[in-house]
C-alpha atoms as a PDB file:
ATOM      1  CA  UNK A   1     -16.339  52.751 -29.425  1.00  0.00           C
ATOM      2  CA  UNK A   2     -16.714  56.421 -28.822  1.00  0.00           C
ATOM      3  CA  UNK A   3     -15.436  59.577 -30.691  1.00  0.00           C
ATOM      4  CA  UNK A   4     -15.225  63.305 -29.738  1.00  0.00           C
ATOM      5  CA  UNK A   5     -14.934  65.410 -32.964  1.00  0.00           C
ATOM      6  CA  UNK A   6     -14.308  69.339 -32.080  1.00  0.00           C
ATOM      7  CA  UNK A   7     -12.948  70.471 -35.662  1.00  0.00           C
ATOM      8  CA  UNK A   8     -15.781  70.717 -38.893  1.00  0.00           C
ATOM      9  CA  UNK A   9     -15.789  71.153 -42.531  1.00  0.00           C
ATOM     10  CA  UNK A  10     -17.596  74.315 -43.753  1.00  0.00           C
ATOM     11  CA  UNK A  11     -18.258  72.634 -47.353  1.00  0.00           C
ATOM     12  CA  UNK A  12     -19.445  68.879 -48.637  1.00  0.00           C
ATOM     13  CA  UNK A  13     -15.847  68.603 -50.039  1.00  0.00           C
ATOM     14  CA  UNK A  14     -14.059  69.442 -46.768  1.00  0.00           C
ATOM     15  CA  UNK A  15     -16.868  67.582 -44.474  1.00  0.00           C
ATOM     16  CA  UNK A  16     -15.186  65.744 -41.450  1.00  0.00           C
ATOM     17  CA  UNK A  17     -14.911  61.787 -41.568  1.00  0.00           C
ATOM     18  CA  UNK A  18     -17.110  60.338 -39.188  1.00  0.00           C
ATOM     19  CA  UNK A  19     -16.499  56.451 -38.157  1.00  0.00           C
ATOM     20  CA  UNK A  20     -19.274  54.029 -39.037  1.00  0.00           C
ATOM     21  CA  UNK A  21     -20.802  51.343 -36.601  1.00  0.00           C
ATOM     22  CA  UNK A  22     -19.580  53.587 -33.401  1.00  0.00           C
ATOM     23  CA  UNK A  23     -20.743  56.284 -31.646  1.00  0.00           C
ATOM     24  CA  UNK A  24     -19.382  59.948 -32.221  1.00  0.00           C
ATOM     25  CA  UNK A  25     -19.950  63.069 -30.259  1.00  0.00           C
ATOM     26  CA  UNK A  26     -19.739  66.638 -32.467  1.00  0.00           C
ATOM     27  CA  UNK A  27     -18.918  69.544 -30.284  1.00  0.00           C
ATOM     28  CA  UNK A  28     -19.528  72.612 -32.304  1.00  0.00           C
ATOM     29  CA  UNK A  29     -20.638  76.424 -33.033  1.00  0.00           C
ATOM     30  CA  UNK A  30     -22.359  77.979 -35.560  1.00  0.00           C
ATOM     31  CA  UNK A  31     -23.058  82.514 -36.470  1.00  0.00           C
ATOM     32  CA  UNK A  32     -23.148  84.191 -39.758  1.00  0.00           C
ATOM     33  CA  UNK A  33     -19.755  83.763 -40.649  1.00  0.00           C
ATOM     34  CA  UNK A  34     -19.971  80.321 -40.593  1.00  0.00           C
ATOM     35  CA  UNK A  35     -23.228  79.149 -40.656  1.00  0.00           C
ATOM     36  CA  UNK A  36     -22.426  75.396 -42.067  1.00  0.00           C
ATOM     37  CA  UNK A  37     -20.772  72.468 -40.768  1.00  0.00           C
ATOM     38  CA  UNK A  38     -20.546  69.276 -42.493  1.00  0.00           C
ATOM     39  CA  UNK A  39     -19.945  65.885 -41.566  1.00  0.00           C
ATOM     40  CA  UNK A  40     -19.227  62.907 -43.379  1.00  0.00           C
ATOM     41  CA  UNK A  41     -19.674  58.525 -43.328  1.00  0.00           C
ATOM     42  CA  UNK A  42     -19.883  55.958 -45.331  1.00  0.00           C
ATOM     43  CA  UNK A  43     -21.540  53.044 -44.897  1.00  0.00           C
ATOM     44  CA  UNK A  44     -20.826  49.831 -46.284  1.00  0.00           C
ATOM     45  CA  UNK A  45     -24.321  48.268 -45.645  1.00  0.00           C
ATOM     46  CA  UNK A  46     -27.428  49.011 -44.658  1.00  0.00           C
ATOM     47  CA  UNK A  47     -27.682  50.818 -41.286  1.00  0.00           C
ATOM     48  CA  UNK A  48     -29.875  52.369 -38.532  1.00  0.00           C
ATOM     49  CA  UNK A  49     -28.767  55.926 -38.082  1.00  0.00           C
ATOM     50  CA  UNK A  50     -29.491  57.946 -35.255  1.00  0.00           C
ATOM     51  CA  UNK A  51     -28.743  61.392 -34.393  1.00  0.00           C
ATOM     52  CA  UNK A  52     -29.708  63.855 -31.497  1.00  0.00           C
ATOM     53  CA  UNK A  53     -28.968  67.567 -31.856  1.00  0.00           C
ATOM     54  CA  UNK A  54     -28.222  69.927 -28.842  1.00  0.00           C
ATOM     55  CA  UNK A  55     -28.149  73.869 -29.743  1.00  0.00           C
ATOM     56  CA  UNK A  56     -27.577  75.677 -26.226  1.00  0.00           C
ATOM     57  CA  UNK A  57     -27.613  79.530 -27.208  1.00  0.00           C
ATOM     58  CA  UNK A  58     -29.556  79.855 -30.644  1.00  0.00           C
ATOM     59  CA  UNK A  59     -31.351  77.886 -33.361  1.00  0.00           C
ATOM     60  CA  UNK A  60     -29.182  74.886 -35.347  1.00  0.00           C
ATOM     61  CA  UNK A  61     -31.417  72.629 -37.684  1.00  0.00           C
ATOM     62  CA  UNK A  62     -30.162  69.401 -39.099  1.00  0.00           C
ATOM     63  CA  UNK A  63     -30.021  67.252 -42.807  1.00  0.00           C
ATOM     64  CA  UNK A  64     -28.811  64.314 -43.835  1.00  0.00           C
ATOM     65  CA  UNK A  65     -27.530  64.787 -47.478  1.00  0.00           C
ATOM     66  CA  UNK A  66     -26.714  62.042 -50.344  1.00  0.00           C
ATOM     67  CA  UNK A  67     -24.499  63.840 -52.969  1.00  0.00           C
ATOM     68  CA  UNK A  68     -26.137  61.763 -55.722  1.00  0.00           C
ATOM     69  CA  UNK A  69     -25.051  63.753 -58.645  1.00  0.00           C
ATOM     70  CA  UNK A  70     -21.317  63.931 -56.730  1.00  0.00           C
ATOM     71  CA  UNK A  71     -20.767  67.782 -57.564  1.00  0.00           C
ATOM     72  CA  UNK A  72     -20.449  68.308 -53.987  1.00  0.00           C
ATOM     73  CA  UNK A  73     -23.167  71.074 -54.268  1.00  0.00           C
ATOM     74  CA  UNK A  74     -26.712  70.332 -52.413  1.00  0.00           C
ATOM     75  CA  UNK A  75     -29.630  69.580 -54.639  1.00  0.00           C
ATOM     76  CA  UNK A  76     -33.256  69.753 -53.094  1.00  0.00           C
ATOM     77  CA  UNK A  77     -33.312  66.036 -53.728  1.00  0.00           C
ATOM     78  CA  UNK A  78     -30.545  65.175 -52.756  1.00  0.00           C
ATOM     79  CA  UNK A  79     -32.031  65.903 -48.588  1.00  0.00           C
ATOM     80  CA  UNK A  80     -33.260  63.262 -47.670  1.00  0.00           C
ATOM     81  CA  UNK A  81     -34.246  63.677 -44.029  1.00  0.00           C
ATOM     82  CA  UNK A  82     -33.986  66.941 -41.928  1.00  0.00           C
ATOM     83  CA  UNK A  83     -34.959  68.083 -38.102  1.00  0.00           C
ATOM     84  CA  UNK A  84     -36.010  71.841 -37.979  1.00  0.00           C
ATOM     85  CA  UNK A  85     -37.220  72.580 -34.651  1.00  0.00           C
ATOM     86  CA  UNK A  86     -37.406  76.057 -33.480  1.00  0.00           C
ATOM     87  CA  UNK A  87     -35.272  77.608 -30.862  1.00  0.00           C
ATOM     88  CA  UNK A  88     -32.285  75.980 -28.624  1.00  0.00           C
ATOM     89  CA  UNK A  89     -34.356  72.144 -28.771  1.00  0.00           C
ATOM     90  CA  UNK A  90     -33.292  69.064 -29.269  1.00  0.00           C
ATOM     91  CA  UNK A  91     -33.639  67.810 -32.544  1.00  0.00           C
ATOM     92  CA  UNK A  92     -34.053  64.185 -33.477  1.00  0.00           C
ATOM     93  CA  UNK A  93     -33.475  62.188 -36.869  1.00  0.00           C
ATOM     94  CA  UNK A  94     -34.017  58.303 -36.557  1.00  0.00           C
ATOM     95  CA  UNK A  95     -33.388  56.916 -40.199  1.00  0.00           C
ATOM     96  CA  UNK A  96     -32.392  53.794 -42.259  1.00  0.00           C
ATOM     97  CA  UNK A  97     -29.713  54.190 -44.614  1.00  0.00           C
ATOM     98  CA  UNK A  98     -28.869  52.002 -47.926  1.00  0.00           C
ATOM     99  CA  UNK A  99     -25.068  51.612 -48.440  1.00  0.00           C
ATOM    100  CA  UNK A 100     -23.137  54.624 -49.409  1.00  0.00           C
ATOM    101  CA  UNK A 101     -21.807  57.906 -48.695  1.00  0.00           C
ATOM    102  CA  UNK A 102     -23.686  60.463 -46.615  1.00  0.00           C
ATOM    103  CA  UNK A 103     -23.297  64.067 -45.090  1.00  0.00           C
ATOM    104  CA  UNK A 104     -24.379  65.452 -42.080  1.00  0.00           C
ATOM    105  CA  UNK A 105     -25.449  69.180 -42.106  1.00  0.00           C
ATOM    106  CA  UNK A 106     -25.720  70.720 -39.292  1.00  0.00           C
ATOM    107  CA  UNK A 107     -26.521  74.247 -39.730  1.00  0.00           C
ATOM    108  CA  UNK A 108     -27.861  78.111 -38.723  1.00  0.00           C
ATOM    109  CA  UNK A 109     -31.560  78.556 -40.311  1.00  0.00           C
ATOM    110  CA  UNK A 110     -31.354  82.061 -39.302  1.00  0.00           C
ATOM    111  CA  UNK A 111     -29.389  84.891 -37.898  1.00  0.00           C
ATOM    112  CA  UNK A 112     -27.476  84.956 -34.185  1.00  0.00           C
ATOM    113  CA  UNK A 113     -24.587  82.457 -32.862  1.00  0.00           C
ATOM    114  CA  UNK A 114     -24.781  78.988 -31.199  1.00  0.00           C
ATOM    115  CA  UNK A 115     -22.990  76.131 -29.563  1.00  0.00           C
ATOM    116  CA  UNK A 116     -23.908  72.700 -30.172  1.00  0.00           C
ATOM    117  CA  UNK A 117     -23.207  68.822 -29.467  1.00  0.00           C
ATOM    118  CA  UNK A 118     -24.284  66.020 -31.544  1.00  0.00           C
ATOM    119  CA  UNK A 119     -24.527  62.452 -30.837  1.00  0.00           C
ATOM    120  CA  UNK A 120     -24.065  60.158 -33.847  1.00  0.00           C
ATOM    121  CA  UNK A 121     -24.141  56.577 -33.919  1.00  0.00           C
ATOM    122  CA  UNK A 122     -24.653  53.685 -36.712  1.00  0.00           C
ATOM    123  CA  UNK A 123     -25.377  50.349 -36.936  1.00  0.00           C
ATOM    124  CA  UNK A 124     -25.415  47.640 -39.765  1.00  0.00           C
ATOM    125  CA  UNK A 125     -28.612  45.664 -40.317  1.00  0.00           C
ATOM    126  CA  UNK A 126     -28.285  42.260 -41.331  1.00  0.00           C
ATOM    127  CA  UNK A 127     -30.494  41.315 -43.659  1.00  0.00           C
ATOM    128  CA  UNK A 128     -30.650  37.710 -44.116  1.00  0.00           C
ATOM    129  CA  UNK A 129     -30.421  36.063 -47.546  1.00  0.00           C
ATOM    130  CA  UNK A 130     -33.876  35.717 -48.735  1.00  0.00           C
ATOM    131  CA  UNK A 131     -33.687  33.346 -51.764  1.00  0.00           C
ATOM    132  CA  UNK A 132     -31.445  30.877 -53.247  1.00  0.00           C
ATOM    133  CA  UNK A 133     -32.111  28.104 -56.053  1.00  0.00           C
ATOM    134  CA  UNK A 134     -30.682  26.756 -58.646  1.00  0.00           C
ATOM    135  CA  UNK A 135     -30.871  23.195 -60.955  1.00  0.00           C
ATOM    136  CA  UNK A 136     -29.694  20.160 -61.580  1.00  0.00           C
ATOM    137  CA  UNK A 137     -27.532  19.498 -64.961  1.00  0.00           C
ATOM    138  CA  UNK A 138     -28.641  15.435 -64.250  1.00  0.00           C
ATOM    139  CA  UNK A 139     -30.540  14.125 -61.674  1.00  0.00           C
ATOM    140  CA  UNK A 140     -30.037  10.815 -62.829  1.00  0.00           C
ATOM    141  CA  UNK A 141     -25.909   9.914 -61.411  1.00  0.00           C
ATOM    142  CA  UNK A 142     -23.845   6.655 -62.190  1.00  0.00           C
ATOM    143  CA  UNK A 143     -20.800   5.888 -60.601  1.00  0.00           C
ATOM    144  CA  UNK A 144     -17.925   8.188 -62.031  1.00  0.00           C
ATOM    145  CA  UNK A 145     -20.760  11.185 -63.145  1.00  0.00           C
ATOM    146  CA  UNK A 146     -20.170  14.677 -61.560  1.00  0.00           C
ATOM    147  CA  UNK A 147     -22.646  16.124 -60.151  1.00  0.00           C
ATOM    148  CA  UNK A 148     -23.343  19.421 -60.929  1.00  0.00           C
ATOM    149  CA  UNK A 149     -25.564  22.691 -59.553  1.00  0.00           C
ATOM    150  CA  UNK A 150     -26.116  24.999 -62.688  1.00  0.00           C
ATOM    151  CA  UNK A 151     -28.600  28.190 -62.789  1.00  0.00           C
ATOM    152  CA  UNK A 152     -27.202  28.949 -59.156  1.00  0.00           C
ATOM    153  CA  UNK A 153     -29.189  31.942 -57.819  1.00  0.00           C
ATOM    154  CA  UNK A 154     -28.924  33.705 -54.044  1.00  0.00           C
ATOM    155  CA  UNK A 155     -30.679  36.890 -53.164  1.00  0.00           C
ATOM    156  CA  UNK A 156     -29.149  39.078 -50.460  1.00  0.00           C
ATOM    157  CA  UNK A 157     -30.097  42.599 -49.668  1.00  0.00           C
ATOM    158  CA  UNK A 158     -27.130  43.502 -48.303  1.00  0.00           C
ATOM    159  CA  UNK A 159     -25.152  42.686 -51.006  1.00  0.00           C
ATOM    160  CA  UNK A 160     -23.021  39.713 -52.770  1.00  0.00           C
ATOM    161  CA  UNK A 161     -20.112  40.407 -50.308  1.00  0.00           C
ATOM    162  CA  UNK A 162     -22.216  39.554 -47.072  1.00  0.00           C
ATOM    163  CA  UNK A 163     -22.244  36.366 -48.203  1.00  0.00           C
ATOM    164  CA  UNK A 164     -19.351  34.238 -46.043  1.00  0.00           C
ATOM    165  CA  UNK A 165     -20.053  30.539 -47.888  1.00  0.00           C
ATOM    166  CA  UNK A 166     -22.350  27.974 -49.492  1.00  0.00           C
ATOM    167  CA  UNK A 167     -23.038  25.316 -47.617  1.00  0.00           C
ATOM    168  CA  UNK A 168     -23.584  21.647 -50.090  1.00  0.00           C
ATOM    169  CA  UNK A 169     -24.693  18.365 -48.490  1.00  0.00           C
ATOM    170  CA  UNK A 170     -26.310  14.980 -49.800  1.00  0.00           C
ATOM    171  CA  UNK A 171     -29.008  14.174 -47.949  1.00  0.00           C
ATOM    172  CA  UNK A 172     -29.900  10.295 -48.107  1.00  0.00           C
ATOM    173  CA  UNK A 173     -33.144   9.266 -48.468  1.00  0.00           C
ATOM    174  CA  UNK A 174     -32.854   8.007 -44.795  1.00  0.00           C
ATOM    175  CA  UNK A 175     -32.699  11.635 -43.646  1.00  0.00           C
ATOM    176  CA  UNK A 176     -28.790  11.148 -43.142  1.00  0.00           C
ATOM    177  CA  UNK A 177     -26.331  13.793 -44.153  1.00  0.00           C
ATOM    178  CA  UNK A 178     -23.204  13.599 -45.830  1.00  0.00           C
ATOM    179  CA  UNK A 179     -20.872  17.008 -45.784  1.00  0.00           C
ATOM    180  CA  UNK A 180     -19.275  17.345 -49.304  1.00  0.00           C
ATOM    181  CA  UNK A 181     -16.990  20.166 -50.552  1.00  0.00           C
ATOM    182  CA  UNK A 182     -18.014  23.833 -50.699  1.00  0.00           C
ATOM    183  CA  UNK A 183     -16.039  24.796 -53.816  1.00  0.00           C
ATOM    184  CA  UNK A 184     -18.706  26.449 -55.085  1.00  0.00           C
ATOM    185  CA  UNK A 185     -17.516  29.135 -58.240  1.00  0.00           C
ATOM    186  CA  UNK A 186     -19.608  32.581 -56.788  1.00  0.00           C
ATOM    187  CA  UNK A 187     -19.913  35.727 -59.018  1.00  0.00           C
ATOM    188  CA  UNK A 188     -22.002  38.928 -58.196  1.00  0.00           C
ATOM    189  CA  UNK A 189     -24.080  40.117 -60.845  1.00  0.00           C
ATOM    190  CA  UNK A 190     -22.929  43.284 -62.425  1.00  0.00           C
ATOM    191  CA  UNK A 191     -26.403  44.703 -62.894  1.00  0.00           C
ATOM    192  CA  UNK A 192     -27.948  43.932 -59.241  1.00  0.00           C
ATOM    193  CA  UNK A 193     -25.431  43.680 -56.128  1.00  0.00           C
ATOM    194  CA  UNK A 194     -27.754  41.573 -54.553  1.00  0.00           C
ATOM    195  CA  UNK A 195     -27.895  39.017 -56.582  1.00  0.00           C
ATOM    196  CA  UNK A 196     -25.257  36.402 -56.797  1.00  0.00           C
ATOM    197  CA  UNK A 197     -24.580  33.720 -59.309  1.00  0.00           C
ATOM    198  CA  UNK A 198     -22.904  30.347 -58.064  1.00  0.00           C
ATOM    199  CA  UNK A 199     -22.040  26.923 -59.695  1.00  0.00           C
ATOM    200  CA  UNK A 200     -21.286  23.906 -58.273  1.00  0.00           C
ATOM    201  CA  UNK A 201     -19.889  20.661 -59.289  1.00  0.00           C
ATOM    202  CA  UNK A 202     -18.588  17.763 -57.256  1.00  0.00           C
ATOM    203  CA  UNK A 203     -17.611  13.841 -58.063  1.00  0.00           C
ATOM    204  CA  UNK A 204     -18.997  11.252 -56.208  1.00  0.00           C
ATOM    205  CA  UNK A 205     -16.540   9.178 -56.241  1.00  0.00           C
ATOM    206  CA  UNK A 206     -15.224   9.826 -52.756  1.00  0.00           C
ATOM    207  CA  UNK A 207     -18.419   8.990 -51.103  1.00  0.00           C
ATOM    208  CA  UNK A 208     -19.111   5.385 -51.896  1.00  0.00           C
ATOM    209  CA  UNK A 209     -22.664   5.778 -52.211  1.00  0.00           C
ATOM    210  CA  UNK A 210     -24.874   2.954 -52.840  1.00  0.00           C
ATOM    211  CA  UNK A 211     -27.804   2.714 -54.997  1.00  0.00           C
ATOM    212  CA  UNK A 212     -30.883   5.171 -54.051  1.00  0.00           C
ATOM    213  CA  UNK A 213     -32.524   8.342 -54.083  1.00  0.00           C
ATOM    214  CA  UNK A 214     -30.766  11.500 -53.031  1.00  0.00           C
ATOM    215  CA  UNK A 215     -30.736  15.283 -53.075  1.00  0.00           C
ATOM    216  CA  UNK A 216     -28.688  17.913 -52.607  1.00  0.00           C
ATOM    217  CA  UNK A 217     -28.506  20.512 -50.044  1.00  0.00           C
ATOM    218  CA  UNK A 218     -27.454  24.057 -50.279  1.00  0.00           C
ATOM    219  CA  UNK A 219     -27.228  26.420 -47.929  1.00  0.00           C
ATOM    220  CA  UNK A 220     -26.181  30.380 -48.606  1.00  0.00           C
ATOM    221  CA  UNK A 221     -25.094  31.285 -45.269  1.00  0.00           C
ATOM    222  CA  UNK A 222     -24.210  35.216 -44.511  1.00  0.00           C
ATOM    223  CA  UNK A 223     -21.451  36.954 -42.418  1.00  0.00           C
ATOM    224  CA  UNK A 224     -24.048  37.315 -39.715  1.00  0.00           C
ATOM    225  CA  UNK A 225     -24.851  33.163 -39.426  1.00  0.00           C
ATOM    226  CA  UNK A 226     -28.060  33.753 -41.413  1.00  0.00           C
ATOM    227  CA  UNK A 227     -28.991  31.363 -43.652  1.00  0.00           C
ATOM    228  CA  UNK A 228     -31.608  29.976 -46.598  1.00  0.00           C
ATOM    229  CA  UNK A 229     -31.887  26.421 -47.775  1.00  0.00           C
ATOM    230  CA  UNK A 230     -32.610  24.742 -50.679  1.00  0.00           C
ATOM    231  CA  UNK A 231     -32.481  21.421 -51.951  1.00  0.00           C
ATOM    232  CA  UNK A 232     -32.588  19.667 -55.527  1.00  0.00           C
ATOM    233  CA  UNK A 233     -33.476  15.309 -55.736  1.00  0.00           C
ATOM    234  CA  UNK A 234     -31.764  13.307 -57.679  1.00  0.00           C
ATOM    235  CA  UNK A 235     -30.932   9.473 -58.079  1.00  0.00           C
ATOM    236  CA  UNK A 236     -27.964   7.462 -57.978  1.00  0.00           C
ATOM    237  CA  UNK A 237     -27.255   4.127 -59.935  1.00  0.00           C
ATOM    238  CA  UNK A 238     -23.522   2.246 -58.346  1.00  0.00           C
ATOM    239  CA  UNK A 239     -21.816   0.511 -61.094  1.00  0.00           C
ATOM    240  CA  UNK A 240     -19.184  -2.231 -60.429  1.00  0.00           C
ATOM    241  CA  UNK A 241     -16.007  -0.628 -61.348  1.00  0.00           C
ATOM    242  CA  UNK A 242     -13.311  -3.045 -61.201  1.00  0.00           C
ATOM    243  CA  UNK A 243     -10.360  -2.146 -58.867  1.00  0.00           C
ATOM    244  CA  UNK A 244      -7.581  -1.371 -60.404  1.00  0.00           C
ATOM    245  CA  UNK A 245      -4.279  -0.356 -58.486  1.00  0.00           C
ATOM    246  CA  UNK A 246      -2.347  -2.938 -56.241  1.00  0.00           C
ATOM    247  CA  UNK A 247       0.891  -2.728 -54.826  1.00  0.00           C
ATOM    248  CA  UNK A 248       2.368  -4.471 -51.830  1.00  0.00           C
ATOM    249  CA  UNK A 249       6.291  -4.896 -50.708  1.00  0.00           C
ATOM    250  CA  UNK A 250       7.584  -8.237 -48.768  1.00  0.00           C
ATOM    251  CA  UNK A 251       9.820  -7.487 -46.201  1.00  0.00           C
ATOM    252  CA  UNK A 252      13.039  -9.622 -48.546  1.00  0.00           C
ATOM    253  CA  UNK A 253      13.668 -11.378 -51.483  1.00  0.00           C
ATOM    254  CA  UNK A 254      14.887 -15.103 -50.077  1.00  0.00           C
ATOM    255  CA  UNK A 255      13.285 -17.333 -47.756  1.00  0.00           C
ATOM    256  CA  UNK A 256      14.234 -20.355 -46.107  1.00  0.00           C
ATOM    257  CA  UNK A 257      11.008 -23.488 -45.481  1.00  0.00           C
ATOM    258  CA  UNK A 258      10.799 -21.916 -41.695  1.00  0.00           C
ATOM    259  CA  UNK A 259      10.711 -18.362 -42.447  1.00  0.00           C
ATOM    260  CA  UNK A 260       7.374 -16.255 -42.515  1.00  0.00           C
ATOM    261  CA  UNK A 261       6.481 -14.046 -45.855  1.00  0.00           C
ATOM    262  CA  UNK A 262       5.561 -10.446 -44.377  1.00  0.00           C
ATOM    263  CA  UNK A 263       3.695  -8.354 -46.966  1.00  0.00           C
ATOM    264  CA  UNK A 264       3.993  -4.306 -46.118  1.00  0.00           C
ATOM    265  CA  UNK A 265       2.774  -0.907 -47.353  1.00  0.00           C
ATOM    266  CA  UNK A 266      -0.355  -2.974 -49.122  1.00  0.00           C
ATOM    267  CA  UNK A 267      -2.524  -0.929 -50.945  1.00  0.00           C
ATOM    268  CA  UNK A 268      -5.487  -1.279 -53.336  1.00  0.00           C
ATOM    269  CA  UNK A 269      -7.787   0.984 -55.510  1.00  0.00           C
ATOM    270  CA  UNK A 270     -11.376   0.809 -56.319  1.00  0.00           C
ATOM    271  CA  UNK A 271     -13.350   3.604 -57.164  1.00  0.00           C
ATOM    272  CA  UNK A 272     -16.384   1.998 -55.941  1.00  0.00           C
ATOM    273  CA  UNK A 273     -14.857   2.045 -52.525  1.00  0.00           C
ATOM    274  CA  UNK A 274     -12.146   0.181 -50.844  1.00  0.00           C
ATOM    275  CA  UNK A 275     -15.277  -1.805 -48.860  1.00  0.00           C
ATOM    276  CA  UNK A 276     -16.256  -3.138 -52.342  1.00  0.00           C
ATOM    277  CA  UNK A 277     -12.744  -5.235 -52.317  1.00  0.00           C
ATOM    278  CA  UNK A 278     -14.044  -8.636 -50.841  1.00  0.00           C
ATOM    279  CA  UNK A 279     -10.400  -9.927 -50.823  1.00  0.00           C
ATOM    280  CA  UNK A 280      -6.723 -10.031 -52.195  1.00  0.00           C
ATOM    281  CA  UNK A 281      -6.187 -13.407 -53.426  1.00  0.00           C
ATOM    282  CA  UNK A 282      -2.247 -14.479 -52.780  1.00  0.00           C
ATOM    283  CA  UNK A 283      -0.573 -17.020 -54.359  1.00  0.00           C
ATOM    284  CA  UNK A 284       3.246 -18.021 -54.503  1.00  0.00           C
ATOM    285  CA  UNK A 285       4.307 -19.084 -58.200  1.00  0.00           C
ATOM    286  CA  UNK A 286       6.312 -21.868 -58.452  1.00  0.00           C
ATOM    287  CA  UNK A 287       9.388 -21.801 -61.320  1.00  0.00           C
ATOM    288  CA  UNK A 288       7.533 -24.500 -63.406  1.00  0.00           C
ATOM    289  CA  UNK A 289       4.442 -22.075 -63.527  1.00  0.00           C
ATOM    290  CA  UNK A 290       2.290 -23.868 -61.309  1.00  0.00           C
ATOM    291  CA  UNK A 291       1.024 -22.061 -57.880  1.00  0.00           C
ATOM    292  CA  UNK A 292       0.565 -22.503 -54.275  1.00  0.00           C
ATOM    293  CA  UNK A 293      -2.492 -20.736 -52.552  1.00  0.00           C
ATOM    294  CA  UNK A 294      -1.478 -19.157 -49.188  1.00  0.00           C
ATOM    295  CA  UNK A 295      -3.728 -16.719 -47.038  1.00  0.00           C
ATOM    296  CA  UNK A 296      -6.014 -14.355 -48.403  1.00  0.00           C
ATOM    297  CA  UNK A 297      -6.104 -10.739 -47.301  1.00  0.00           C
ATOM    298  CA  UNK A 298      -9.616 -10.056 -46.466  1.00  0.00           C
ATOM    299  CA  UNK A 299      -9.144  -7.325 -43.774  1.00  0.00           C
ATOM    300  CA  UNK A 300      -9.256  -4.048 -45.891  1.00  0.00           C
ATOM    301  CA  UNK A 301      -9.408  -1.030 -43.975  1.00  0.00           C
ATOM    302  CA  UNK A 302     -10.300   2.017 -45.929  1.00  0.00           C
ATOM    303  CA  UNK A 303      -7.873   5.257 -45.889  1.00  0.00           C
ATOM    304  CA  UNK A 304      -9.933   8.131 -44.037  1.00  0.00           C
ATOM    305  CA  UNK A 305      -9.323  10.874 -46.826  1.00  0.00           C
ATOM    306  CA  UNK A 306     -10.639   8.746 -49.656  1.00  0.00           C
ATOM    307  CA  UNK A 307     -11.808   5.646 -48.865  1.00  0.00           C
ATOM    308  CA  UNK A 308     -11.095   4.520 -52.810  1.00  0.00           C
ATOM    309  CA  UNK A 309      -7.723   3.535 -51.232  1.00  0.00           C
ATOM    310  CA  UNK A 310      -7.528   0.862 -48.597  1.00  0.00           C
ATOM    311  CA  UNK A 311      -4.720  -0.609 -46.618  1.00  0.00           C
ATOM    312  CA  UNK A 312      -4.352  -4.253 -46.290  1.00  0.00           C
ATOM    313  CA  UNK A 313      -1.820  -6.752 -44.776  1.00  0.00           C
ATOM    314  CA  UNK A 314      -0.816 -10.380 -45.018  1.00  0.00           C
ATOM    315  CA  UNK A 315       1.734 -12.237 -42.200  1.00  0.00           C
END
C-alpha cells in the first residue's frame, strides 16, 4: 500500500498521521517561516523503519523523535536517530523501532527555502517466542484425575498479544500423539508485556488411555506460525471404573411366540471407555421370577465425541 501526504504539522501536537506497515511518500517545503514539519506513527510492534530524504533547492536534515516525557516538547534525549547531511543530499535513516509512538522531523538546519520528498515505509518483525515452561501439579494420573499445567511461563518479545494459541498434546510413550483441548487460561503479566502466564487443566477421561508413561506437549505458537515447545512426563495408572448408565427401548410392549424383540436407541456408559464394555448381558424375566437368557450384545461401537458412550443393538 502506498500513500502521498502533501499537508504537515508544524508542531509534535499537530504532526500528520502516517500509516504503519505501508509505504508513504511526504511531498513538502521548508524556509524560515516554517522551518518544521512533523510527522507521526505508531507502531504496534517492533519494526524496521526506513526513510530516504530528498531536499532539491536547500539543506533539510532529519530526526526521529520519541516524546517520552509526552509534553509534546523535544528533549535532547528524546532524538533518537537523525541524518544531517550537508547541502540538497539524500539523507538516509535505517532503524529498528520498539512498539510505540514516534515523530518524524523533518526540518531547516539553517537559513534559505527548500522542497522535499520523503519515502517512509515500516515493517513488523516477528520475533518468535523464545521460552515457554511450566510444571506439573501430579505427574502421577489415575483414571478420573485432571491433569493440570501450573507455573505456566511463555516469553515473547513482541508482546503477550502476538501470541495466537497454545498448542497441548499427550505424547505416548510410543511416540504417538493425541490432540487434547487448548483451553488454556492466558494472562499477560502486568509488570513485563512479554511475559505471559498460562494454566492448563484437562480430564482424561475422554481419552481412554491405558496404563503407561506419558507427557505432555505444549506448544506457544505466535500470530506469525512461530513456535516453542515444551514438554512435561508424567504416568498414568487405568482403574476399572464400573459402567454405569444403560438405557435401551424395544420397539413394543406385547409379543406373540413368532415375533422378534428389537432393542433401539441402546446406550451404555463407562468412563473407562465404551471398549472396556465386554458385553450387555440380556435376559427376559419370566412372571414367577425366573429368567430366560437370549443374545448378548457384544458389538459396542463407541460414540466419536466421547467414546465413554457407546451404541449397541440387539435383533
Amino acid at each position: 500500500m502506498f500513500n502521498i501526504f502533501t499537508n504537515t504539522g508544524n508542531t509534535l501536537g499537530t504532526a500528520i498521521n502516517l500509516t504503519p506497515n505501508t509505504q508513504s511518500l511526504i511531498v513538502g517545503s521548508l524556509n524560515s517561516f516554517d522551518p518544521n514539519d512533523f510527522y507521526r506513527i505508531n507502531l504496534s510492534g517492533r519494526s524496521s523503519l526506513n526513510l530516504t530524504l530528498s531536499s532539491f533547492s536547500g539543506n533539510a536534515d532529519v530526526q526521529i523523535i520519541r516524546d517520552i516525557n509526552s509534553n509534546l516538547s523535544i528533549d535532547f534525549n528524546e532524538i533518537i536517530n537523525g541524518s544531517y547531511l550537508a547541502g540538497a543530499t539524500t539523507d538516509l535513516i535505517k532503524t529498528t523501532l520498539e512498539v510505540g509512538q514516534y515523530f518524524i522531523r523533518i526540518y531547516q538546519p539553517g537559513t534559505g527555502a527548500t522542497t522535499y520528498s520523503a519515502n517512509v515505509s515500516t515493517q513488523l518483525i516477528n520475533t518468535a517466542p523464545s521460552v515457554i515452561q511450566f510444571k506439573l501439579s501430579n505427574s502421577n494420573l489415575r483414571s478420573g484425575d485432571t491433569l493440570s499445567a501450573i507455573n505456566g511461563l511463555i516469553f515473547d518479545g513482541d508482546g503477550g498479544s502476538d501470541i495466537a494459541k497454545i498448542d497441548f498434546r499427550i505424547r505416548t510413550s510410543s511416540g504417538a500423539i493425541i490432540d487434547i483441548p487448548d483451553n488454556a487460561s492466558i494472562t499477560s503479566d502486568s509488570f513485563d508485556r512479554r511475559r505471559i502466564n498460562f494454566s492448563y487443566n484437562q480430564s482424561l477421561d475422554a481419552f481412554n488411555l491405558a496404563t503407561g508413561n506419558y507427557s505432555l506437549l505444549a506448544t506457544a505458537i505466535d500470530k506469525a506460525g512461530a513456535s516453542v515447545s515444551t514438554e512435561r512426563a508424567f504416568t498414568f495408572t487405568r482403574t476399572n471404573t464400573a459402567p454405569n448408565s444403560l438405557q435401551f427401548q424395544i420397539n413394543k410392549a406385547s409379543y406373540n411366540n413368532t415375533e422378534t424383540i428389537n432393542v433401539s436407541s441402546g446406550w451404555v456408559y463407562d468412563a473407562n471407555g465404551a471398549t472396556d464394555i465386554a458385553r450387555v448381558d440380556f435376559k427376559i424375566r419370566r412372571v414367577d421370577g425366573s429368567f430366560v437368557e437370549i443374545a448378548d450384545a457384544t458389538n459396542i461401537t463407541p460414540l466419536s465425541s466421547d467414546n465413554r458412550w457407546g451404541r449397541m443393538a440387539l435383533t
